[in-house]
N, C-alpha and C. Protein backbone atom coordinates (compact mmCIF):
# COMPACT_ATOMS: atom_id res chain seq x y z
N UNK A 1 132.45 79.08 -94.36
CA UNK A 1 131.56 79.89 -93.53
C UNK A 1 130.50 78.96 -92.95
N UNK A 2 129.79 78.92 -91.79
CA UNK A 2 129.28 77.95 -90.97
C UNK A 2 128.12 78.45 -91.64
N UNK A 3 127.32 77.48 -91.93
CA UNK A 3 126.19 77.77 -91.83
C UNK A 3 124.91 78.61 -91.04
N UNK A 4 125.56 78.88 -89.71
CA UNK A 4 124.25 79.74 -89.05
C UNK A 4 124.72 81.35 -89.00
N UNK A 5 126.07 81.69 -89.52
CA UNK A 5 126.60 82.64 -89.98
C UNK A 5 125.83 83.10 -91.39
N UNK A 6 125.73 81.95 -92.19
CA UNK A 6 125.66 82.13 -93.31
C UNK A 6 123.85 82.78 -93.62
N UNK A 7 123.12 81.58 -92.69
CA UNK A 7 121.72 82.55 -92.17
C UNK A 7 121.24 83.67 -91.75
N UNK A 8 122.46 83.84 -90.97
CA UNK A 8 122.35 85.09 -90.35
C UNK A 8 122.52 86.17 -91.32
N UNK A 9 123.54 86.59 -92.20
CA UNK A 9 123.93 87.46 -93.74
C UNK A 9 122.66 87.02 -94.40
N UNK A 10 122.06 86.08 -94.69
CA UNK A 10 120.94 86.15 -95.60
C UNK A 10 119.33 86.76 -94.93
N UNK A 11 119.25 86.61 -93.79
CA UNK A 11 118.16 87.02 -93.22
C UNK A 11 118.87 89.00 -92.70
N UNK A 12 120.30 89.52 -92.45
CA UNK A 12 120.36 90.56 -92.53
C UNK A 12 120.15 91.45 -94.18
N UNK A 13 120.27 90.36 -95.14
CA UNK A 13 120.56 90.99 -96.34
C UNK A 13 118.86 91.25 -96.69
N UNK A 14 118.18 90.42 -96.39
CA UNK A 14 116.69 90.74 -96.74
C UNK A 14 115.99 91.69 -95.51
N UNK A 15 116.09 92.02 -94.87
CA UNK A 15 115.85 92.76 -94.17
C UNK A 15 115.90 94.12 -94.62
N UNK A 16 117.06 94.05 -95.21
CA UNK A 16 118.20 95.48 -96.08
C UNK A 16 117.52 95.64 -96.96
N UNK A 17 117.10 94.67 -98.38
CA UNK A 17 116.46 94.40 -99.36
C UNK A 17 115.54 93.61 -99.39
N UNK A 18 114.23 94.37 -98.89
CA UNK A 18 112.79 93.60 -98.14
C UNK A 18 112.05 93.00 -99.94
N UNK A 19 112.18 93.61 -101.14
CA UNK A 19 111.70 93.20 -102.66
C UNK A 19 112.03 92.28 -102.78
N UNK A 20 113.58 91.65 -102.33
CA UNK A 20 114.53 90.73 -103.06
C UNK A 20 114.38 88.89 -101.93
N UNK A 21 114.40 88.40 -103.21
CA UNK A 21 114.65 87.20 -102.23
C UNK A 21 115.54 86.63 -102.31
N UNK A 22 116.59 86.42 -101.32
CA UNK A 22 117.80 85.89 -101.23
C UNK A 22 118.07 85.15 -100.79
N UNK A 23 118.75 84.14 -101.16
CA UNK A 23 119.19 82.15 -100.74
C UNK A 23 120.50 82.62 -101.47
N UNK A 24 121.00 81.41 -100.91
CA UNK A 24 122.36 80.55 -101.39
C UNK A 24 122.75 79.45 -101.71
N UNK A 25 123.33 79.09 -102.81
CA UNK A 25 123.60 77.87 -103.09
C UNK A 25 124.81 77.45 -102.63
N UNK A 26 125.01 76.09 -102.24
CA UNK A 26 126.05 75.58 -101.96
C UNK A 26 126.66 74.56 -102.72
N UNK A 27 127.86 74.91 -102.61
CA UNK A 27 128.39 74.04 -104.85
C UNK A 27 129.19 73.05 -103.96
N UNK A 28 129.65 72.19 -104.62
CA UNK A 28 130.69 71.34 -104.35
C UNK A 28 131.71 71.70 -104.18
N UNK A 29 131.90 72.15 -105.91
CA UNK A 29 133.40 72.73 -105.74
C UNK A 29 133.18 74.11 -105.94
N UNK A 30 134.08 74.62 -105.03
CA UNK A 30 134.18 76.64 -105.16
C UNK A 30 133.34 76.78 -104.17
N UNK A 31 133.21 78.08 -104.03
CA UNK A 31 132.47 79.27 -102.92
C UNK A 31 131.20 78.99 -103.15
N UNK A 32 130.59 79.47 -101.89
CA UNK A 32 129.12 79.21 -102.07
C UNK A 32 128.39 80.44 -102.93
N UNK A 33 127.49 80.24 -103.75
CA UNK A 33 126.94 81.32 -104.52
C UNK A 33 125.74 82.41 -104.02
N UNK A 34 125.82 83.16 -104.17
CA UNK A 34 124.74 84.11 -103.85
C UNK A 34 123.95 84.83 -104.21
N UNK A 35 122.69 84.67 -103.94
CA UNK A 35 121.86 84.62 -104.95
C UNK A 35 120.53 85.84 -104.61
N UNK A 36 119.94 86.51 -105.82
CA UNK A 36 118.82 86.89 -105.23
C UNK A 36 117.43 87.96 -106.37
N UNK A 37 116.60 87.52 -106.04
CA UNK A 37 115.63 87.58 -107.20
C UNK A 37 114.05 87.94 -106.62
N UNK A 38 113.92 89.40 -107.38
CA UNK A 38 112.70 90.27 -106.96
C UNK A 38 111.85 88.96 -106.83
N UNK A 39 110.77 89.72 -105.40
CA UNK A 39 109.67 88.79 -104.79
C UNK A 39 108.21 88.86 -106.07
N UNK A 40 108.05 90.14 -107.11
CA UNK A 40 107.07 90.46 -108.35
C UNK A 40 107.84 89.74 -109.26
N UNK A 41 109.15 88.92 -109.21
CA UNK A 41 109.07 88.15 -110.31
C UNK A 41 110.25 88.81 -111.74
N UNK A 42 110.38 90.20 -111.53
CA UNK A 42 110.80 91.00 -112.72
C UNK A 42 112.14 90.75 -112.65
N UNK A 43 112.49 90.77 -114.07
CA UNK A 43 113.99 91.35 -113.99
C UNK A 43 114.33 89.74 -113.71
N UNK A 44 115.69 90.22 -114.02
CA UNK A 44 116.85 88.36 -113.81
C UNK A 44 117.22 88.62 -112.14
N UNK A 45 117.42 87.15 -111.85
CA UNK A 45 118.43 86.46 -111.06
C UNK A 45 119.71 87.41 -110.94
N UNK A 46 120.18 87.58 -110.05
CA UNK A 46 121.13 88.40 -109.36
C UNK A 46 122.52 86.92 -108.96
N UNK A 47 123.43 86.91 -109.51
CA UNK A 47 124.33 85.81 -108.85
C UNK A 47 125.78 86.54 -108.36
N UNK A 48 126.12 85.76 -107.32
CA UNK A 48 127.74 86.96 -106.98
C UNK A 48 128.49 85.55 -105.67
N UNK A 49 129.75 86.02 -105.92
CA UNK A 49 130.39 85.12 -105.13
C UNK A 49 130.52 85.18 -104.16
N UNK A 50 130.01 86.99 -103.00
CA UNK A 50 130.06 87.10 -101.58
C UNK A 50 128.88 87.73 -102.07
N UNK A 51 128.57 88.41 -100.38
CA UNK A 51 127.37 88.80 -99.82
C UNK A 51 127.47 90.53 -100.36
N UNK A 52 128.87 91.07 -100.50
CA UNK A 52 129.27 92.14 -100.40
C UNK A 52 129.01 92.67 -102.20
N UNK A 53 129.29 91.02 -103.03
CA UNK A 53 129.42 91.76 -104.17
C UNK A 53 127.96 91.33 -104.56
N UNK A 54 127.33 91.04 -103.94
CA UNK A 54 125.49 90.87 -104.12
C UNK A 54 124.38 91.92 -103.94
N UNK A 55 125.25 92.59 -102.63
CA UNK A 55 124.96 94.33 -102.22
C UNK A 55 124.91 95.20 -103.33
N UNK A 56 126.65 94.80 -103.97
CA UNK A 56 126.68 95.87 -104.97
C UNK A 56 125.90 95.55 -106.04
N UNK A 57 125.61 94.57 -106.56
CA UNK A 57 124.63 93.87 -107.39
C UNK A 57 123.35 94.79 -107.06
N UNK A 58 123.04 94.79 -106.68
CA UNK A 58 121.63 95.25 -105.54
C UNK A 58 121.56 96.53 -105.75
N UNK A 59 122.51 97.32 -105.21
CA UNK A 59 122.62 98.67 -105.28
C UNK A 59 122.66 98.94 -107.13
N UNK A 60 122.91 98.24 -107.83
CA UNK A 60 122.94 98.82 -109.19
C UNK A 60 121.79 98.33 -110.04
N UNK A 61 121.34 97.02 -109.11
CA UNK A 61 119.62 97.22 -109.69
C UNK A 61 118.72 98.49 -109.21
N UNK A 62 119.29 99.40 -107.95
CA UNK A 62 118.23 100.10 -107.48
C UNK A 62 118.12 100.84 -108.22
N UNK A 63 119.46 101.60 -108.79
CA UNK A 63 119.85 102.78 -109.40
C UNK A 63 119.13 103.13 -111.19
N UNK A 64 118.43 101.64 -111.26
CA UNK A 64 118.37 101.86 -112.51
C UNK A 64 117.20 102.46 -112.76
């Protein structure tokens, strides 16, 4: 995934989830990781291998 694609999903994903702060890491080997962790600090690190399963990540921190 190109990188200004990849900006683009992270600046739509915070937009979506204005609490959360979301980056990505980029590994050597394997998929790039995705990442994302309340702006107050609480609660763990969120990690997922797409953007989609970071959502759902997301959506099941809301719910709680």
């Amino acid at each position: 995934m190109a990188q200004n694609r990849i900006d683009q999903i992270v600046a739509a994903l915070e937009r979506d989830w204005p609490r959360w702060h979301i980056w990505v890491v980029h590994r050597v080997v394997g998929a790039t990781l995705w990442c994302a962790r309340r702006w107050d600090d609480t609660g763990n690190a969120l990690n997922a291998d797409t953007p989609e399963e970071l959502v759902a990540l997301l959506e099941q921190e809301a719910s709680r």
